[in-house]
PDB file of N, CA and C in Angstrom:
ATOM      1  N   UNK A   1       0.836  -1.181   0.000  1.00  0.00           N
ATOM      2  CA  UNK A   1       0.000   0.000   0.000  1.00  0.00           C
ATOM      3  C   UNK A   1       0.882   1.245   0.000  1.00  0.00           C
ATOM      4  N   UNK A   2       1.865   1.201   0.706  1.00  0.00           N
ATOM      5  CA  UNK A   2       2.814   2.476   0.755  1.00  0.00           C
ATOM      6  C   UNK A   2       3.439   2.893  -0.302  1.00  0.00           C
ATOM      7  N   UNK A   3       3.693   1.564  -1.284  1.00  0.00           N
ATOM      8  CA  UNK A   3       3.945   1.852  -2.871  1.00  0.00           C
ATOM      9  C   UNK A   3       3.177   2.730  -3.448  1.00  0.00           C
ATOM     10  N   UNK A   4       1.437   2.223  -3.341  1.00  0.00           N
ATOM     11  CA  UNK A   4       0.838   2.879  -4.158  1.00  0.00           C
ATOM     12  C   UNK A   4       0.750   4.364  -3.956  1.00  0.00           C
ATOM     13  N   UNK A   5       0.994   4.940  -2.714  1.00  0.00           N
ATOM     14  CA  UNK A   5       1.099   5.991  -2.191  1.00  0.00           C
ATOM     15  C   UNK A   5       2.163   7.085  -2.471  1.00  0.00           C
ATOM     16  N   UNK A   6       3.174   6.043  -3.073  1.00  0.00           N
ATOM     17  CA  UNK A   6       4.765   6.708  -3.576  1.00  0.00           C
ATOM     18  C   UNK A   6       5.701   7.203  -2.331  1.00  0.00           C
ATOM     19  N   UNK A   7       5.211   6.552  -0.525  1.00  0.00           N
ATOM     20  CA  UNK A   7       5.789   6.784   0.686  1.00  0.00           C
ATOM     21  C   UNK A   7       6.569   5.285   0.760  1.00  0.00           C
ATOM     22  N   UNK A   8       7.134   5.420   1.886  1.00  0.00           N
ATOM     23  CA  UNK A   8       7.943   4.216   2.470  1.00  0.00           C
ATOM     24  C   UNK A   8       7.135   3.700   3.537  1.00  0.00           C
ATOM     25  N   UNK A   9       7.198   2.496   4.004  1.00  0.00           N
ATOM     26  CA  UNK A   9       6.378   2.015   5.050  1.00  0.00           C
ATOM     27  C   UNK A   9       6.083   2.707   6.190  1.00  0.00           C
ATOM     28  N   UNK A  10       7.039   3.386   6.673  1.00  0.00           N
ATOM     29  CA  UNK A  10       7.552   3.698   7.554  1.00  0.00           C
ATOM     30  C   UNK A  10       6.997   5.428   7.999  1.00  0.00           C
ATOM     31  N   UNK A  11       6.402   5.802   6.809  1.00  0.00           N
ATOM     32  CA  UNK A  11       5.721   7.559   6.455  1.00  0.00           C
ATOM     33  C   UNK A  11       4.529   6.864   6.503  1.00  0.00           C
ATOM     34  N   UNK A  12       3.934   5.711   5.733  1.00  0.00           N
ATOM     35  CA  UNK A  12       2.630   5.665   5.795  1.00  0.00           C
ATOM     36  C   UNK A  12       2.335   5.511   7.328  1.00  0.00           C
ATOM     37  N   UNK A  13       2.870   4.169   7.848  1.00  0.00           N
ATOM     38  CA  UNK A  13       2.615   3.909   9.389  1.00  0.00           C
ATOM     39  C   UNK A  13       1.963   5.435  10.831  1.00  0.00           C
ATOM     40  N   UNK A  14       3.487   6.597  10.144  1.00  0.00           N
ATOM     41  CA  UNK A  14       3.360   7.299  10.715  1.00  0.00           C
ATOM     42  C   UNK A  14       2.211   8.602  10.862  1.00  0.00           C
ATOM     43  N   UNK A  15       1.936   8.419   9.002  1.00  0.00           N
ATOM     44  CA  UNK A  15       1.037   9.213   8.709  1.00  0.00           C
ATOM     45  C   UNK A  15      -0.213   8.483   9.056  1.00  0.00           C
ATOM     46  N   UNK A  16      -0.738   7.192   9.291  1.00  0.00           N
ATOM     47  CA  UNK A  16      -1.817   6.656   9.933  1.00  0.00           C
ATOM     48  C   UNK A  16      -2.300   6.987  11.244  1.00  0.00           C
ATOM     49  N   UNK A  17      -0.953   6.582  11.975  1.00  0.00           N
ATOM     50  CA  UNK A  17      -0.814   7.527  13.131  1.00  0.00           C
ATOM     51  C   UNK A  17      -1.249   8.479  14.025  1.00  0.00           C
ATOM     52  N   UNK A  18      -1.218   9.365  12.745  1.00  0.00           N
ATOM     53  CA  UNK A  18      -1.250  11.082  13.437  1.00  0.00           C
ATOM     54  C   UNK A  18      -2.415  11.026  12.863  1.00  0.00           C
ATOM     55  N   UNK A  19      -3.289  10.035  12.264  1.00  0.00           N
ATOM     56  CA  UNK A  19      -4.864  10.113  12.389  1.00  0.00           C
ATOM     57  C   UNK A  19      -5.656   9.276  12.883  1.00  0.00           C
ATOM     58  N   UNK A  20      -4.778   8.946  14.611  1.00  0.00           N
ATOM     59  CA  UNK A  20      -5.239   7.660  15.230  1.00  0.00           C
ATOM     60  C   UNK A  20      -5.756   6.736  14.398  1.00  0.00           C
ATOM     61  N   UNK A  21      -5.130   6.043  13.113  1.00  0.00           N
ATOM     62  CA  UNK A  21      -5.423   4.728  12.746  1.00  0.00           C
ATOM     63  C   UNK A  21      -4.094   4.010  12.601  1.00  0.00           C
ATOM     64  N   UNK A  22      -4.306   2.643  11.715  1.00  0.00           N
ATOM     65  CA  UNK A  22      -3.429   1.969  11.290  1.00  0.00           C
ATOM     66  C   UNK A  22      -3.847   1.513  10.369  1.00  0.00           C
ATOM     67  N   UNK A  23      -3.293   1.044   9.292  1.00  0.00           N
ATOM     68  CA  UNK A  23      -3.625  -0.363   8.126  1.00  0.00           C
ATOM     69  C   UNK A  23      -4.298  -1.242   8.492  1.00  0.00           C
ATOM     70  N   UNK A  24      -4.032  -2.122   9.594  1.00  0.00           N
ATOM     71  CA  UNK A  24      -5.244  -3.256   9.483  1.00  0.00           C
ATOM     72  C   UNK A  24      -7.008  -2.348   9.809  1.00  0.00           C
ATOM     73  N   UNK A  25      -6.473  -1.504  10.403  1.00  0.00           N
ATOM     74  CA  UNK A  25      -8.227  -1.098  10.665  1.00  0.00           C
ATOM     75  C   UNK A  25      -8.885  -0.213   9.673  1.00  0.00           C
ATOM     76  N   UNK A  26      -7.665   0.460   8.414  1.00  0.00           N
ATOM     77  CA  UNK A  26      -8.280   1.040   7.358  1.00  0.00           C
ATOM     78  C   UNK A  26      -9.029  -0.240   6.387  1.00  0.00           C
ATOM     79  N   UNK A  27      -8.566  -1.050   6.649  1.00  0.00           N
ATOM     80  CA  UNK A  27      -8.315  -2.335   5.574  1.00  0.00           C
ATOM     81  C   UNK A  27      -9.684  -3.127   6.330  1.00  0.00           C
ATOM     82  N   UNK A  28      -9.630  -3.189   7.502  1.00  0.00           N
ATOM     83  CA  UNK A  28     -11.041  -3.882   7.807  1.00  0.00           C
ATOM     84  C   UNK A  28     -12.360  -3.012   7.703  1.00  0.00           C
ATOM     85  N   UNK A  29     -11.866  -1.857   7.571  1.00  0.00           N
ATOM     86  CA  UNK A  29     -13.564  -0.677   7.499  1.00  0.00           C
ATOM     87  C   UNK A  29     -13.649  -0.928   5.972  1.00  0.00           C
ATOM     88  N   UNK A  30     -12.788  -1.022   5.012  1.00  0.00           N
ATOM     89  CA  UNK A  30     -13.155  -1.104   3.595  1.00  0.00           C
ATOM     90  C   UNK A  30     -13.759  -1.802   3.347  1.00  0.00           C
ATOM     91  N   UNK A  31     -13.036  -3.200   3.729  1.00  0.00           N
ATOM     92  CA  UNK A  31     -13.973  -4.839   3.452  1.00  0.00           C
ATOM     93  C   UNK A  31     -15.337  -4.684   3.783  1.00  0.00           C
ATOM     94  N   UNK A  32     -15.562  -4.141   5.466  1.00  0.00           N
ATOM     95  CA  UNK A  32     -16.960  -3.769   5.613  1.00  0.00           C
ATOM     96  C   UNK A  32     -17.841  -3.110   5.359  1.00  0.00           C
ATOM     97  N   UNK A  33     -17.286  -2.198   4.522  1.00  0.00           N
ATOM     98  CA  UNK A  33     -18.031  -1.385   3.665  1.00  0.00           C
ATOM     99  C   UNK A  33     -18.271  -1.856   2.524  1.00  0.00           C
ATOM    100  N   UNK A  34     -17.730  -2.818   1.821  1.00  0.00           N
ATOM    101  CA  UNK A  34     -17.283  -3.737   0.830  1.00  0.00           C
ATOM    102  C   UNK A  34     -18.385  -4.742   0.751  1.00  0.00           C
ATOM    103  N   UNK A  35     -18.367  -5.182   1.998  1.00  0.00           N
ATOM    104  CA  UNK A  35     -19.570  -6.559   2.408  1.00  0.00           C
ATOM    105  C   UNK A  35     -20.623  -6.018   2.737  1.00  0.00           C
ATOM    106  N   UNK A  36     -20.801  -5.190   3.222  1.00  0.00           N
ATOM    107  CA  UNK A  36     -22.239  -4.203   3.257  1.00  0.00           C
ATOM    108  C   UNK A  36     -23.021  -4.027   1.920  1.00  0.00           C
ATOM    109  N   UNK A  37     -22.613  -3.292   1.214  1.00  0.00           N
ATOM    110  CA  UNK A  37     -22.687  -2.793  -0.022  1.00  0.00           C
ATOM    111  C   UNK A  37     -23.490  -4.299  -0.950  1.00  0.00           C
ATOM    112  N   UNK A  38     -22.212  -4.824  -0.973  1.00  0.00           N
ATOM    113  CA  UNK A  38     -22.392  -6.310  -1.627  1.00  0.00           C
ATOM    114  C   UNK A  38     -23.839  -7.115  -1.179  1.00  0.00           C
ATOM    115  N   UNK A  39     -23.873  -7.073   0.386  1.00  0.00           N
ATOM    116  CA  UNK A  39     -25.146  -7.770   0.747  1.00  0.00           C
ATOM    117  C   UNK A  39     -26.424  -6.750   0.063  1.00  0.00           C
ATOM    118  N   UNK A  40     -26.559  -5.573   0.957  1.00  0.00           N
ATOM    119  CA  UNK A  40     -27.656  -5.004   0.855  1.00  0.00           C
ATOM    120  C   UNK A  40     -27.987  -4.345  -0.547  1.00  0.00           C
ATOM    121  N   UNK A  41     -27.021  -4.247  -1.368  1.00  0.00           N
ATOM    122  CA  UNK A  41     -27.136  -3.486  -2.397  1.00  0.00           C
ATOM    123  C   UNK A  41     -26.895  -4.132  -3.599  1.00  0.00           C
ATOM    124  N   UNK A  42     -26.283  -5.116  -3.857  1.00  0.00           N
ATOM    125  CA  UNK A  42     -25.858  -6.111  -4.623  1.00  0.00           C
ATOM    126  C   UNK A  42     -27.036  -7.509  -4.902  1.00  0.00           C
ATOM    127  N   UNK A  43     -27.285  -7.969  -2.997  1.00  0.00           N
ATOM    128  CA  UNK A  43     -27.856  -9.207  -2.569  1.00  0.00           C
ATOM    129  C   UNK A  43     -26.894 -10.466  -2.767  1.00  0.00           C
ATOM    130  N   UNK A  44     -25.382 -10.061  -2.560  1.00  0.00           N
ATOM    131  CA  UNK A  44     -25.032 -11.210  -2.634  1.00  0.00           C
ATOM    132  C   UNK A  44     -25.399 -11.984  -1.285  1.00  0.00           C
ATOM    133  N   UNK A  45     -25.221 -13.801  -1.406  1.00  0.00           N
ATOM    134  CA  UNK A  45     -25.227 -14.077   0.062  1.00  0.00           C
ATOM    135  C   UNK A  45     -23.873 -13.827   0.455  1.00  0.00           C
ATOM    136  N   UNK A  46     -23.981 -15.151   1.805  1.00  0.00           N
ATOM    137  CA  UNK A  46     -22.612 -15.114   2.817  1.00  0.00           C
ATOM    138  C   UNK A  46     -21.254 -15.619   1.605  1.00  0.00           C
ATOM    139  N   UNK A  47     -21.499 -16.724   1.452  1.00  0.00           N
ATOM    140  CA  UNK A  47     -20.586 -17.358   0.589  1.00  0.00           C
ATOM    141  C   UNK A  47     -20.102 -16.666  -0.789  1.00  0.00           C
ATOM    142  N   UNK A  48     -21.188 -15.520  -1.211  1.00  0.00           N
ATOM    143  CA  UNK A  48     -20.563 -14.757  -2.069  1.00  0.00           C
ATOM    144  C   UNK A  48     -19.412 -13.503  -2.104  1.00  0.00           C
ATOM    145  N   UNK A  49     -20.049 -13.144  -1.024  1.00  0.00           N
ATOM    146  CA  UNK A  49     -19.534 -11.756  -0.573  1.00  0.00           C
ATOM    147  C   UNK A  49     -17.933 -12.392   0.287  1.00  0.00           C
ATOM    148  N   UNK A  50     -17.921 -13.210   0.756  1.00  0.00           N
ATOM    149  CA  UNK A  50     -16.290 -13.870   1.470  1.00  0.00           C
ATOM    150  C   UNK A  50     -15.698 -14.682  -0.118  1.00  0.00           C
ATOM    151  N   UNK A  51     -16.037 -14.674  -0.920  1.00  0.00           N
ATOM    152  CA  UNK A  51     -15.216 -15.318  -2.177  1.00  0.00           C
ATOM    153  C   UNK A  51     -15.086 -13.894  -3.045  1.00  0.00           C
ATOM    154  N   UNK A  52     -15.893 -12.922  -3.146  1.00  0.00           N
ATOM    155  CA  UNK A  52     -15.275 -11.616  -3.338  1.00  0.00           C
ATOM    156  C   UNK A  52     -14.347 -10.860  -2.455  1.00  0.00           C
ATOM    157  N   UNK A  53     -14.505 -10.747  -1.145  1.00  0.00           N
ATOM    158  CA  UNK A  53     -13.408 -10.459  -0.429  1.00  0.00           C
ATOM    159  C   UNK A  53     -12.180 -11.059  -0.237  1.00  0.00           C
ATOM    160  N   UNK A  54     -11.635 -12.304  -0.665  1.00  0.00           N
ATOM    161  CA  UNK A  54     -10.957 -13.163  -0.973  1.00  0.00           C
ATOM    162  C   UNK A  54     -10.900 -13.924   0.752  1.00  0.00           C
ATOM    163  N   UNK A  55     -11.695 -13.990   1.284  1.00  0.00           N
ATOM    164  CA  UNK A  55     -11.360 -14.822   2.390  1.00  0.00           C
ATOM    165  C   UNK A  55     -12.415 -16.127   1.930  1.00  0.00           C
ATOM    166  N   UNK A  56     -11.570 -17.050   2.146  1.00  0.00           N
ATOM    167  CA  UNK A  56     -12.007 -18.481   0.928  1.00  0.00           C
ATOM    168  C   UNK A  56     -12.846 -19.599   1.932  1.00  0.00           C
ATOM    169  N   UNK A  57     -12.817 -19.080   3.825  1.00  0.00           N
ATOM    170  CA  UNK A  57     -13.730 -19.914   3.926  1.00  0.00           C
ATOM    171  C   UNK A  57     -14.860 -19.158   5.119  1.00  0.00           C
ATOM    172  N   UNK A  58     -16.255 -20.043   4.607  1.00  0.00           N
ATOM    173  CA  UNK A  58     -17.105 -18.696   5.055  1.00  0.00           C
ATOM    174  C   UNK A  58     -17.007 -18.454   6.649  1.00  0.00           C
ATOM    175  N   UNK A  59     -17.069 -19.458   7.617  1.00  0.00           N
ATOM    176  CA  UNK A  59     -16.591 -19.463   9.266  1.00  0.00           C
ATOM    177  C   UNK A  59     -15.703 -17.642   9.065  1.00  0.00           C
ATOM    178  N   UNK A  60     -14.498 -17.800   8.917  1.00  0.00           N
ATOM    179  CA  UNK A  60     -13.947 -16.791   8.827  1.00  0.00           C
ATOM    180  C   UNK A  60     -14.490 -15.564   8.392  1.00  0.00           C
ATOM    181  N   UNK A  61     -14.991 -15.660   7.387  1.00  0.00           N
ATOM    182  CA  UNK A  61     -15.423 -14.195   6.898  1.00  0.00           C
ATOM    183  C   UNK A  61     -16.463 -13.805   7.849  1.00  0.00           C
ATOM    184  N   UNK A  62     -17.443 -14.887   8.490  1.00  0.00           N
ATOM    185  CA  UNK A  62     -18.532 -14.439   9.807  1.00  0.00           C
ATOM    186  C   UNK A  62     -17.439 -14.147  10.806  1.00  0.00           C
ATOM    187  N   UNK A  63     -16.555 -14.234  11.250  1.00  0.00           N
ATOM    188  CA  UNK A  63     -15.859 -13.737  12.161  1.00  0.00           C
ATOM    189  C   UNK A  63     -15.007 -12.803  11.973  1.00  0.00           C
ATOM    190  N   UNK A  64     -14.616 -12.699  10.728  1.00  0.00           N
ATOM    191  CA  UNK A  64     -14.147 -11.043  10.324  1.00  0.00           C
ATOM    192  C   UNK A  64     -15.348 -10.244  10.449  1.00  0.00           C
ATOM    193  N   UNK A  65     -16.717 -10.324  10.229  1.00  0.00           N
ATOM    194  CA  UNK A  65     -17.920  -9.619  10.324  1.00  0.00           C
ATOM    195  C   UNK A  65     -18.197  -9.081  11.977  1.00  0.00           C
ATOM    196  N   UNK A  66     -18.052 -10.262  12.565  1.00  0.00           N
ATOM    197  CA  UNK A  66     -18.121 -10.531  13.999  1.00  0.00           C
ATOM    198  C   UNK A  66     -17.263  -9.507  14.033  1.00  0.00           C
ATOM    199  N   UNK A  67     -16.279  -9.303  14.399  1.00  0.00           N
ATOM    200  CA  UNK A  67     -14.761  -8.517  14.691  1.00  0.00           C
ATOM    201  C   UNK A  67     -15.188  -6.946  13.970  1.00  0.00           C
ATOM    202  N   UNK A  68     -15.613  -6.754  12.794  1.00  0.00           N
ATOM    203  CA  UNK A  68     -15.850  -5.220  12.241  1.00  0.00           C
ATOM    204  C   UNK A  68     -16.514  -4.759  13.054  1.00  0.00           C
ATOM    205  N   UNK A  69     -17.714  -5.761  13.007  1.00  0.00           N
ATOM    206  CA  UNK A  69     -19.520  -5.223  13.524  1.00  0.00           C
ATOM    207  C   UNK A  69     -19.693  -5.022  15.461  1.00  0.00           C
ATOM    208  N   UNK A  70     -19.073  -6.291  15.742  1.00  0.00           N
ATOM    209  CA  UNK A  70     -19.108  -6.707  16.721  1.00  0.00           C
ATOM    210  C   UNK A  70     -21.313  -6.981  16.871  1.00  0.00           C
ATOM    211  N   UNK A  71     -21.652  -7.444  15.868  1.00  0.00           N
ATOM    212  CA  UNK A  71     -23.114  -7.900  15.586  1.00  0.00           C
ATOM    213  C   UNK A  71     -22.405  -9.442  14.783  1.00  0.00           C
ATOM    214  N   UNK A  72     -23.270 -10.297  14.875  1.00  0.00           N
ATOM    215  CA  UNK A  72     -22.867 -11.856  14.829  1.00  0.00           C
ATOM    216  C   UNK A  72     -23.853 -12.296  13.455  1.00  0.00           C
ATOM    217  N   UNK A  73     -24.118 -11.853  12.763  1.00  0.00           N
ATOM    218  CA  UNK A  73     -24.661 -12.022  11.497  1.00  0.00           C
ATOM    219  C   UNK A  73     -25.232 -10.938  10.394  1.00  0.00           C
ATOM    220  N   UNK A  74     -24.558 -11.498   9.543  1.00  0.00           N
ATOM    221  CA  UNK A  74     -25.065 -10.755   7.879  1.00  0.00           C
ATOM    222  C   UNK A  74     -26.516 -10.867   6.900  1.00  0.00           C
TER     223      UNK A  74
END
């Protein structure tokens, strides 16, 4: 990601930072915005929307949901 940015790891980290975030939690609000979208607006199901997000088995992707939402179903 810091590539695409044209920074070094090390500027992005910092520049996350100084806007109280980090990468994994920019990266998990996307997906969930990602899987949102997809369900309600799309209608994919469970199994669709975790084979578009590339997490390949569905347990997991309900517990990446679990973990965004902290709500236990899609």
């Amino acid at each position: 990601m810091a590539h695409a940015f044209s920074v070094s790891p090390a500027t992005l980290k910092r520049r996350l930072k100084k806007h109280l975030t980090h990468f994994q939690a920019q990266r998990d609000q996307s997906q969930l915005h990602t899987a949102l979208k997809l369900r309600y607006v799309d209608h994919f199901n469970t199994e669709q929307i975790a084979n578009y997000l590339a997490i390949h088995d569905r347990n997991n992707f309900r517990r990446a949901f679990k973990r965004w939402t902290y709500y236990s179903s899609i």
